[in-house]
PDB file of N, CA and C in Angstrom:
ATOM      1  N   UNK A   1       7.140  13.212   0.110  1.00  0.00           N
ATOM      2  CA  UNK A   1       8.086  14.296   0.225  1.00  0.00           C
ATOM      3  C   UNK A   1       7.484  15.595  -0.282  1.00  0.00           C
ATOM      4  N   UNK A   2       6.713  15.483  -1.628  1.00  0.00           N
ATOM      5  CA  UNK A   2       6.469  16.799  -1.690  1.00  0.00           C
ATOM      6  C   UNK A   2       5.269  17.229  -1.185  1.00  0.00           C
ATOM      7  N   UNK A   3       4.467  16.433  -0.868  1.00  0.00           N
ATOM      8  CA  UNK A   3       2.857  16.887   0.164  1.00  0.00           C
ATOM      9  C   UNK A   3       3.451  17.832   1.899  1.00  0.00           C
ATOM     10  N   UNK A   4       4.846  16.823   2.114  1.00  0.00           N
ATOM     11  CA  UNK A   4       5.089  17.798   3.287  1.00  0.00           C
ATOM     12  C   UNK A   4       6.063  18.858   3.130  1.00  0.00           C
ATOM     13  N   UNK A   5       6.465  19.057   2.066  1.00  0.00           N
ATOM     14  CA  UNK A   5       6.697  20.361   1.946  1.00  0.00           C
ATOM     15  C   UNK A   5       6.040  21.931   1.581  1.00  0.00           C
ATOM     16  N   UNK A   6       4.746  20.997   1.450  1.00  0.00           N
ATOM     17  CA  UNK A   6       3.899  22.495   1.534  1.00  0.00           C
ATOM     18  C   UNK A   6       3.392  22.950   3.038  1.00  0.00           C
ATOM     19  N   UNK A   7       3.092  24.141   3.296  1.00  0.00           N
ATOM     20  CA  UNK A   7       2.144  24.445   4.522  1.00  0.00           C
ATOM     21  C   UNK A   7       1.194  23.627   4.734  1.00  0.00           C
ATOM     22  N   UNK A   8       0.150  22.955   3.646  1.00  0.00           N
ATOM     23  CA  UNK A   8      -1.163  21.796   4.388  1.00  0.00           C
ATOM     24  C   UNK A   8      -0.938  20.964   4.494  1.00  0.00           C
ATOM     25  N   UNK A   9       0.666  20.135   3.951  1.00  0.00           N
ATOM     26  CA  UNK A   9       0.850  19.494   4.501  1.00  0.00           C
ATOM     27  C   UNK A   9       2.262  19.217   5.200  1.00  0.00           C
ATOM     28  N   UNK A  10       2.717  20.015   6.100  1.00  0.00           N
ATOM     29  CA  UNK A  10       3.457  20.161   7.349  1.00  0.00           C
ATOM     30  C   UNK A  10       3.191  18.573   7.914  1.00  0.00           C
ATOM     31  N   UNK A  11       2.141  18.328   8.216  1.00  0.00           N
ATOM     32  CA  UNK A  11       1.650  17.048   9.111  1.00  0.00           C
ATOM     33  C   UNK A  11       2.724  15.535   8.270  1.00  0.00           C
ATOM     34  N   UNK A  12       2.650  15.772   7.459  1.00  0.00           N
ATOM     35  CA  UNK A  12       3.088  14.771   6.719  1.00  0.00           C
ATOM     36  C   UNK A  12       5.148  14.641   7.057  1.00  0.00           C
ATOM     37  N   UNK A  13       5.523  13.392   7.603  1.00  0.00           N
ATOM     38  CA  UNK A  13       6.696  12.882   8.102  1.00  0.00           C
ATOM     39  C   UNK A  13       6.711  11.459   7.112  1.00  0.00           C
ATOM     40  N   UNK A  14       8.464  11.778   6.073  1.00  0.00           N
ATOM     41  CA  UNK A  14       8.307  10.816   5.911  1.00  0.00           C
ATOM     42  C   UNK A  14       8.754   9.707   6.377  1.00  0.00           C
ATOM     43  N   UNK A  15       9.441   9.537   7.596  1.00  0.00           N
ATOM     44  CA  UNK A  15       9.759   8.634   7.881  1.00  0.00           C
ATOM     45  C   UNK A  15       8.367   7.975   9.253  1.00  0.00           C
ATOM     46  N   UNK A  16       7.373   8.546   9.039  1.00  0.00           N
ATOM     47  CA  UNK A  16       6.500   7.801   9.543  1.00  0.00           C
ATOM     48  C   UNK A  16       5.767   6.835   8.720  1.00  0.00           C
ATOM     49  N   UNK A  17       6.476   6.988   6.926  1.00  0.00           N
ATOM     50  CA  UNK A  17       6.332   5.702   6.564  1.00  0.00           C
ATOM     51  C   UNK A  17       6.900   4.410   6.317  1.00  0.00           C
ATOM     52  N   UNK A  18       7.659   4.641   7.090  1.00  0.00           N
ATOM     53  CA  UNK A  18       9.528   3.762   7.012  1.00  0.00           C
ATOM     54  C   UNK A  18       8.748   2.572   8.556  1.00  0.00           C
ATOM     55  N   UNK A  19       9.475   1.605   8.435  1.00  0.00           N
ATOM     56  CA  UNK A  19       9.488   0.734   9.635  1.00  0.00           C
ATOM     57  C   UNK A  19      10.470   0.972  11.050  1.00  0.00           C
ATOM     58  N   UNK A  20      10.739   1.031  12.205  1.00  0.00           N
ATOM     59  CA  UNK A  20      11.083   1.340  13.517  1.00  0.00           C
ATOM     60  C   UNK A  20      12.997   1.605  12.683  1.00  0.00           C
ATOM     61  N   UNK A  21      13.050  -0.070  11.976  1.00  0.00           N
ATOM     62  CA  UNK A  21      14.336   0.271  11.555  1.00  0.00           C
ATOM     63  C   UNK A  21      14.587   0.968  10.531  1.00  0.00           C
ATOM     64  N   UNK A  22      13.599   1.593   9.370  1.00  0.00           N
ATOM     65  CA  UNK A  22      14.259   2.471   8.172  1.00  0.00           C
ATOM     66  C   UNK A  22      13.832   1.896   7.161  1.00  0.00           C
ATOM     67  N   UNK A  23      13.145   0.703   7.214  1.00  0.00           N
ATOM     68  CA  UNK A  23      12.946  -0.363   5.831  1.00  0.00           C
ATOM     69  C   UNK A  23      11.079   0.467   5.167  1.00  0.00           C
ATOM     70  N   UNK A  24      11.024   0.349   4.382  1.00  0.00           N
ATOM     71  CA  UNK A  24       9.799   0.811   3.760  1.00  0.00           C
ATOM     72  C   UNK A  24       9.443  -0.660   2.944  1.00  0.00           C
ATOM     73  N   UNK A  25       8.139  -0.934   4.087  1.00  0.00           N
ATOM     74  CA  UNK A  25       7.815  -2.205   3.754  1.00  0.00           C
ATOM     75  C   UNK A  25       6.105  -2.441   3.771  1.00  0.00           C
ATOM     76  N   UNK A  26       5.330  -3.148   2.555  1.00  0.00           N
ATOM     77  CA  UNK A  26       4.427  -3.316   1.892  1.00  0.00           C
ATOM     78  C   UNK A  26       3.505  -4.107   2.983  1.00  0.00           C
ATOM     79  N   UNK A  27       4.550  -5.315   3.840  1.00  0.00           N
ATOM     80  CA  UNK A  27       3.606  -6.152   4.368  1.00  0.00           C
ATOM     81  C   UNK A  27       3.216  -6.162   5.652  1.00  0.00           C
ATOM     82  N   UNK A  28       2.590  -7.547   6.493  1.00  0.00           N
ATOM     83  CA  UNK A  28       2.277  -6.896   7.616  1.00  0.00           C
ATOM     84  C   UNK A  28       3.445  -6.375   8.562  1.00  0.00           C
ATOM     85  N   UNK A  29       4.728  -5.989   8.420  1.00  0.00           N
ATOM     86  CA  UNK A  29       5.594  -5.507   9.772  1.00  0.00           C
ATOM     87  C   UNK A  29       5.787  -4.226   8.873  1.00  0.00           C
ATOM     88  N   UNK A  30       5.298  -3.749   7.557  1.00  0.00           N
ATOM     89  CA  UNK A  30       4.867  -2.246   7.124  1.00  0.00           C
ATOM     90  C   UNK A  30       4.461  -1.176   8.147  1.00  0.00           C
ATOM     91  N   UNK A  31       4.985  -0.049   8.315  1.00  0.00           N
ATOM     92  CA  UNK A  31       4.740   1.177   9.625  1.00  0.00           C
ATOM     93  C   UNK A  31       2.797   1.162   8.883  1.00  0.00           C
ATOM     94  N   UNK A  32       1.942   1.002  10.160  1.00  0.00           N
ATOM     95  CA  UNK A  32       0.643   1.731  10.614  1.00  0.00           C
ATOM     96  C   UNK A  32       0.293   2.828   9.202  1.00  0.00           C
ATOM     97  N   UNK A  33       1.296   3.717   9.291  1.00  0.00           N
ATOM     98  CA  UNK A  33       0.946   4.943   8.653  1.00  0.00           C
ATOM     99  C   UNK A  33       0.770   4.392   6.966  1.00  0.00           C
ATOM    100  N   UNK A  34       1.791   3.549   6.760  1.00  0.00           N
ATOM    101  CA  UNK A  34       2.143   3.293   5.124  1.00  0.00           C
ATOM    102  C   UNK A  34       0.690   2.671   4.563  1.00  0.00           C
ATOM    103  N   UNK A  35       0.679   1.348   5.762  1.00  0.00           N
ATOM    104  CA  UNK A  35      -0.288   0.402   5.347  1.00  0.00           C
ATOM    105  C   UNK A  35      -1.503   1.370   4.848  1.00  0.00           C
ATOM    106  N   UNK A  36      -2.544   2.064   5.759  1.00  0.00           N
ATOM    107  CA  UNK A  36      -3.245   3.047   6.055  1.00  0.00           C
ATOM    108  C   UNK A  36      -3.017   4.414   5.366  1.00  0.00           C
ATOM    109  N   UNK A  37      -2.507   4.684   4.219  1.00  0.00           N
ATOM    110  CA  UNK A  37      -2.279   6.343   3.749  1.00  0.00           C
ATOM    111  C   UNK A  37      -2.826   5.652   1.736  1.00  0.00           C
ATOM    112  N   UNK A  38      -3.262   6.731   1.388  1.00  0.00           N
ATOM    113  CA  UNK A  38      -3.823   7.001   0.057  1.00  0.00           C
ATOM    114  C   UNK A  38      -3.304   5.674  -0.584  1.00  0.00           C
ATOM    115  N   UNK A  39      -2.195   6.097  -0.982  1.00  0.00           N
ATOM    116  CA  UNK A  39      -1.230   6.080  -1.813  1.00  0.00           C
ATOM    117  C   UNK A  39      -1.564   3.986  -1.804  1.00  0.00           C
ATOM    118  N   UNK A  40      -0.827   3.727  -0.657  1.00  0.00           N
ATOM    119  CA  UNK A  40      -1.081   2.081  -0.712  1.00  0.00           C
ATOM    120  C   UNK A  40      -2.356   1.451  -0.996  1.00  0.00           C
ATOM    121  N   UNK A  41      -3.293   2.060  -0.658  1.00  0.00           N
ATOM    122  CA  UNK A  41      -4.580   1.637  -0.832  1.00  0.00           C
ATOM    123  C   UNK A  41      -4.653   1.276  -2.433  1.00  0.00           C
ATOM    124  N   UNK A  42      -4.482   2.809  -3.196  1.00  0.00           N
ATOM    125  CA  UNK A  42      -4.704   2.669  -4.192  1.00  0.00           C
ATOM    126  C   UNK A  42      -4.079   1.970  -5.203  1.00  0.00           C
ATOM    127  N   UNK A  43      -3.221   1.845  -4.912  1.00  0.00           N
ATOM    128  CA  UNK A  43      -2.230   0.343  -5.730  1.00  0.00           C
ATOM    129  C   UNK A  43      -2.324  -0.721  -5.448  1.00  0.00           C
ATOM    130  N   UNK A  44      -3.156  -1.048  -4.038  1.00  0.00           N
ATOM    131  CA  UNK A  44      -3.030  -2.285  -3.922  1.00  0.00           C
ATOM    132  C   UNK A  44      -4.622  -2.639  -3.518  1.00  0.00           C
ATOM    133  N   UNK A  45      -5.495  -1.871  -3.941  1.00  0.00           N
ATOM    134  CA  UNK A  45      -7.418  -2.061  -3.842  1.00  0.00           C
ATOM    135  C   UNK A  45      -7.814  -3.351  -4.585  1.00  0.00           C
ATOM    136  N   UNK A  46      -8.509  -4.016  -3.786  1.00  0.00           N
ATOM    137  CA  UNK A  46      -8.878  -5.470  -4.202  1.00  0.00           C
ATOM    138  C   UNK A  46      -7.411  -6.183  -4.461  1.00  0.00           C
ATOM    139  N   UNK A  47      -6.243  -5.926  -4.306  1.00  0.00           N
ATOM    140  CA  UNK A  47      -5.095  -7.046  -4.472  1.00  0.00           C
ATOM    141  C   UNK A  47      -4.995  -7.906  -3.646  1.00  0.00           C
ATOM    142  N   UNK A  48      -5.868  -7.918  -2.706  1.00  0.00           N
ATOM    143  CA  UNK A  48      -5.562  -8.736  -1.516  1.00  0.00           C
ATOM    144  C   UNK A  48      -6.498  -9.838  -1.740  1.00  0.00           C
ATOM    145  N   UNK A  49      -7.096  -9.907  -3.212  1.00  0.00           N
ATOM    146  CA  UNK A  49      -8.486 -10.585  -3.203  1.00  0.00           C
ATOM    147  C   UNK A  49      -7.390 -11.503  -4.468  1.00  0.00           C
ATOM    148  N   UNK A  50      -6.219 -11.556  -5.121  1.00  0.00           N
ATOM    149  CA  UNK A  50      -6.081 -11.892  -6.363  1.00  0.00           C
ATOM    150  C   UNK A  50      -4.518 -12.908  -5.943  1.00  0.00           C
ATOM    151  N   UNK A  51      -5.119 -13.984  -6.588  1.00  0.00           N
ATOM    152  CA  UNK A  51      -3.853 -15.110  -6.446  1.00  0.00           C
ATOM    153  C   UNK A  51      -2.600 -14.575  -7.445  1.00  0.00           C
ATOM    154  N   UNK A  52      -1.159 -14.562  -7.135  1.00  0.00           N
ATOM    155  CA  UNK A  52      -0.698 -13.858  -8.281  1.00  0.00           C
ATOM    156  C   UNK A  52       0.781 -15.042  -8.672  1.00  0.00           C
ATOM    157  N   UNK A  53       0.861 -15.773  -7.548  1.00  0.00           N
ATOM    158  CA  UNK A  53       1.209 -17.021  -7.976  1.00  0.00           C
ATOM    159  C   UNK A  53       1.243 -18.359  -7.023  1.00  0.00           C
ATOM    160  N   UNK A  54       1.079 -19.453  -8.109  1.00  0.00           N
ATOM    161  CA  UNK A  54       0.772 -20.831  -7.377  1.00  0.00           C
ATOM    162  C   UNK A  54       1.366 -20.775  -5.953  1.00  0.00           C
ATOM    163  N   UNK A  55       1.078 -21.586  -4.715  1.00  0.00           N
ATOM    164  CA  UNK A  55       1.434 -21.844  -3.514  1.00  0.00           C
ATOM    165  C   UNK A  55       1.505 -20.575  -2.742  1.00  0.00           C
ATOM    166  N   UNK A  56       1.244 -19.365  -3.474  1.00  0.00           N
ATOM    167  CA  UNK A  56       1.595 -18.165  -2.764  1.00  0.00           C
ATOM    168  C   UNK A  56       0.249 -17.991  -2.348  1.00  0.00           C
ATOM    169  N   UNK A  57      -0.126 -16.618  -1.238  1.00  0.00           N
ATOM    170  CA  UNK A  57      -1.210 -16.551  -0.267  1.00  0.00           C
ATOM    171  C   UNK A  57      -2.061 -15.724  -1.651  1.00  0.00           C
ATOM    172  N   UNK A  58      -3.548 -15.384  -1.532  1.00  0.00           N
ATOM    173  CA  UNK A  58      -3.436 -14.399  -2.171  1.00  0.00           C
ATOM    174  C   UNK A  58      -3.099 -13.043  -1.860  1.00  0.00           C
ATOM    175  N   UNK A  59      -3.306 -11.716  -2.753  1.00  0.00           N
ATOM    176  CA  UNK A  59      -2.190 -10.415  -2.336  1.00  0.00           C
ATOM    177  C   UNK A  59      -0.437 -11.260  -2.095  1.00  0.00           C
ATOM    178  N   UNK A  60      -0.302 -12.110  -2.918  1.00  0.00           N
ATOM    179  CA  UNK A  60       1.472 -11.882  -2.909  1.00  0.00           C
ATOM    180  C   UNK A  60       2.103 -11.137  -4.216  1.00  0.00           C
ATOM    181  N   UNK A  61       2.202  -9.505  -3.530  1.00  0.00           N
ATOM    182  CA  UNK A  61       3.428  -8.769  -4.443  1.00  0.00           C
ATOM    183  C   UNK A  61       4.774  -9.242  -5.078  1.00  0.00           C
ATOM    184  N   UNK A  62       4.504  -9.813  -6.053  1.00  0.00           N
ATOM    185  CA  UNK A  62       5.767 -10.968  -6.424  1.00  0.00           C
ATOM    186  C   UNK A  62       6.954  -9.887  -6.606  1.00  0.00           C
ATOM    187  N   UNK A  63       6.763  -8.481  -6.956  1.00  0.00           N
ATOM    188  CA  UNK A  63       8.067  -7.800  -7.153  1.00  0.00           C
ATOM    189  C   UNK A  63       8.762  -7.616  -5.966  1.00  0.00           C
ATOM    190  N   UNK A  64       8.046  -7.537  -4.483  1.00  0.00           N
ATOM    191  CA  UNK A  64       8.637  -6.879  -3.481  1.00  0.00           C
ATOM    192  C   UNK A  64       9.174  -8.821  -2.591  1.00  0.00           C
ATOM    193  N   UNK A  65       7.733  -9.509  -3.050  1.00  0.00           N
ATOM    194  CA  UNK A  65       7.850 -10.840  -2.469  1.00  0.00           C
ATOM    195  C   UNK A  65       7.569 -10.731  -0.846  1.00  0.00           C
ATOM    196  N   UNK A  66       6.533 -10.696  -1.426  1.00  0.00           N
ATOM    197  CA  UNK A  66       5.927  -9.985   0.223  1.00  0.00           C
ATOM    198  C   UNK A  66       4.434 -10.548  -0.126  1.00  0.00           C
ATOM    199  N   UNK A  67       3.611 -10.957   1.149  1.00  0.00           N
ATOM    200  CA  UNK A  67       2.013 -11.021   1.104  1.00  0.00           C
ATOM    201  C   UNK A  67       1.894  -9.432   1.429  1.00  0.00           C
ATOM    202  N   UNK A  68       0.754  -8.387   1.005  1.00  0.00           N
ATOM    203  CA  UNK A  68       0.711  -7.151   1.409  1.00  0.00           C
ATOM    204  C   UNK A  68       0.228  -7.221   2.895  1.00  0.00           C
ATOM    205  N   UNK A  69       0.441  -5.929   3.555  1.00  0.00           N
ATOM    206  CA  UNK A  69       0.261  -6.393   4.973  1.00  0.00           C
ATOM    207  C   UNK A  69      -1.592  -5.401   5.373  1.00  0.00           C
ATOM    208  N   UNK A  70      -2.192  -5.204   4.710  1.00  0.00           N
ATOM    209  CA  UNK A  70      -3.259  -4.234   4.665  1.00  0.00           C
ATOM    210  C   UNK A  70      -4.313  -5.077   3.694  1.00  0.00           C
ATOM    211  N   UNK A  71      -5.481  -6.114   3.609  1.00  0.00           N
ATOM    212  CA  UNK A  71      -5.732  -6.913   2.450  1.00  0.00           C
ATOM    213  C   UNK A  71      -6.933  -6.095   2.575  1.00  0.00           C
ATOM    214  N   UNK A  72      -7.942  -6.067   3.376  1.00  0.00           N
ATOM    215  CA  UNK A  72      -9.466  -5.702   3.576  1.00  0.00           C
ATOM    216  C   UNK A  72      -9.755  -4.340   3.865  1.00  0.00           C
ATOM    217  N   UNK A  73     -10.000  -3.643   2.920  1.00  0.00           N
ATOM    218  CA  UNK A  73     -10.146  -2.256   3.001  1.00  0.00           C
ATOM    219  C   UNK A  73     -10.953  -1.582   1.804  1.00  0.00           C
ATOM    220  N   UNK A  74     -11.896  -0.333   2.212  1.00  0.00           N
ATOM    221  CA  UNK A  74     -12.272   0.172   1.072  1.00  0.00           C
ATOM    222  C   UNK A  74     -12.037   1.360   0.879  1.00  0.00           C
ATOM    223  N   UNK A  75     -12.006   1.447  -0.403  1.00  0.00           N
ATOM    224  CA  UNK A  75     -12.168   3.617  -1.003  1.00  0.00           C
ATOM    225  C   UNK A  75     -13.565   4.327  -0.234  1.00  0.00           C
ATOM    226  N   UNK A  76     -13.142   4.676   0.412  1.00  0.00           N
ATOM    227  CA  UNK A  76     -14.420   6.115   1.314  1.00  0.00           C
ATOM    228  C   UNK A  76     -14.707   6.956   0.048  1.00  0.00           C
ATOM    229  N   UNK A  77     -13.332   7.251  -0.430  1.00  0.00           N
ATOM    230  CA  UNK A  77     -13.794   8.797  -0.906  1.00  0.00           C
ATOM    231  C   UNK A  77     -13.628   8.673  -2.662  1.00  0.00           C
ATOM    232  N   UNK A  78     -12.854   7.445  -2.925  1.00  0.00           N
ATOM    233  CA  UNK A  78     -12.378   7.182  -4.614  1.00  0.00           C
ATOM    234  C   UNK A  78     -12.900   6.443  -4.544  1.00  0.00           C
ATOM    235  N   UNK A  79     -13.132   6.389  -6.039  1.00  0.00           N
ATOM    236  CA  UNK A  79     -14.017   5.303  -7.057  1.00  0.00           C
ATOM    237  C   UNK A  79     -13.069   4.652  -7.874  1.00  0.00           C
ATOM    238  N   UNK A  80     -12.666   3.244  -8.148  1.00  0.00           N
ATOM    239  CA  UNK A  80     -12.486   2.356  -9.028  1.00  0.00           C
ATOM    240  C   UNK A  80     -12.678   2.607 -10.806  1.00  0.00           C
ATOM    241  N   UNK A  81     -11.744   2.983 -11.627  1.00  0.00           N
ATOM    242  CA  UNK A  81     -12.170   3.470 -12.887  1.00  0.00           C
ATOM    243  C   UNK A  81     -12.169   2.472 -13.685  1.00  0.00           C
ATOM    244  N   UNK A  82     -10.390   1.903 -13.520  1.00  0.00           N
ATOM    245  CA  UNK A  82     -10.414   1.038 -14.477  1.00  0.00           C
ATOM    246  C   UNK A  82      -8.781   0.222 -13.413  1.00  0.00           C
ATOM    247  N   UNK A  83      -9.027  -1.211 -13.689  1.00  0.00           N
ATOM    248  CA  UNK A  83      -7.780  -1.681 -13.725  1.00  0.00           C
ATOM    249  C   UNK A  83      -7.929  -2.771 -14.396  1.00  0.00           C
ATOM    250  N   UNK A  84      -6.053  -3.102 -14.738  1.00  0.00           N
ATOM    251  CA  UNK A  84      -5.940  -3.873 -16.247  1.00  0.00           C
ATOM    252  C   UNK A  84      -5.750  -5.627 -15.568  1.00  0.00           C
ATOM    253  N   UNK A  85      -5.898  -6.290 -16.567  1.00  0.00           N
ATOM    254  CA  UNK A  85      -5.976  -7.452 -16.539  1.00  0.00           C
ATOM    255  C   UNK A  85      -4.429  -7.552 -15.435  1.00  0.00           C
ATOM    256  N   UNK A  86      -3.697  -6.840 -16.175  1.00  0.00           N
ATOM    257  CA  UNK A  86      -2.168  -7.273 -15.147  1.00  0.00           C
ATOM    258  C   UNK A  86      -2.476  -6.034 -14.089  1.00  0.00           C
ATOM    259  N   UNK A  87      -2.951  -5.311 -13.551  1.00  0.00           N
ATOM    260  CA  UNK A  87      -2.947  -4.599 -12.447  1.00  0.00           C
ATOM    261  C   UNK A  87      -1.985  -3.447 -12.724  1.00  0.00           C
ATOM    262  N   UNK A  88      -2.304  -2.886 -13.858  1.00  0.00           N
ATOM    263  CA  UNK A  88      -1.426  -1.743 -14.190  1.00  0.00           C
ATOM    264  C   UNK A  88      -2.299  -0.291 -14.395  1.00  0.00           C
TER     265      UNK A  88
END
């Protein structure tokens, strides 16, 4: 919301990160744009590599309860500083 309220970023719609019906969703039926924009990457970099509970796939977001829908991807332009044992 507030990136497209400036002039550079005009381009920015947020409901091109919402799903066809309105849902804002993490996994694979997540809108193209969500999966694919900064923001998800960076919360969820290497999560797709980490078991987070028994019988579950790995990358299962136990808060949303979702497998993430984006697992294999890298930072182009960011670097990895620090993340915590719990992913905080």
């Amino acid at each position: 919301r507030i990136g497209g309220s400036t002039d550079t970023g005009k381009h920015i719609k947020e409901h091109d990160y919402y799903t066809p019906t309105g849902e804002f969703r993490v996994d694979r039926e997540g809108s193209p744009v969500l999966l694919n924009c900064l923001m998800y990457k960076m919360c969820y970099y290497r999560f797709g590599q980490v078991y987070t509970e028994a019988k579950r796939p790995p990358g299962f977001d136990r808060v949303r309860n979702a497998e993430i829908g984006n697992k294999d991807f890298e930072l182009d332009v960011l670097e990895e500083a620090y993340t915590t044992e719990h992913w905080l």
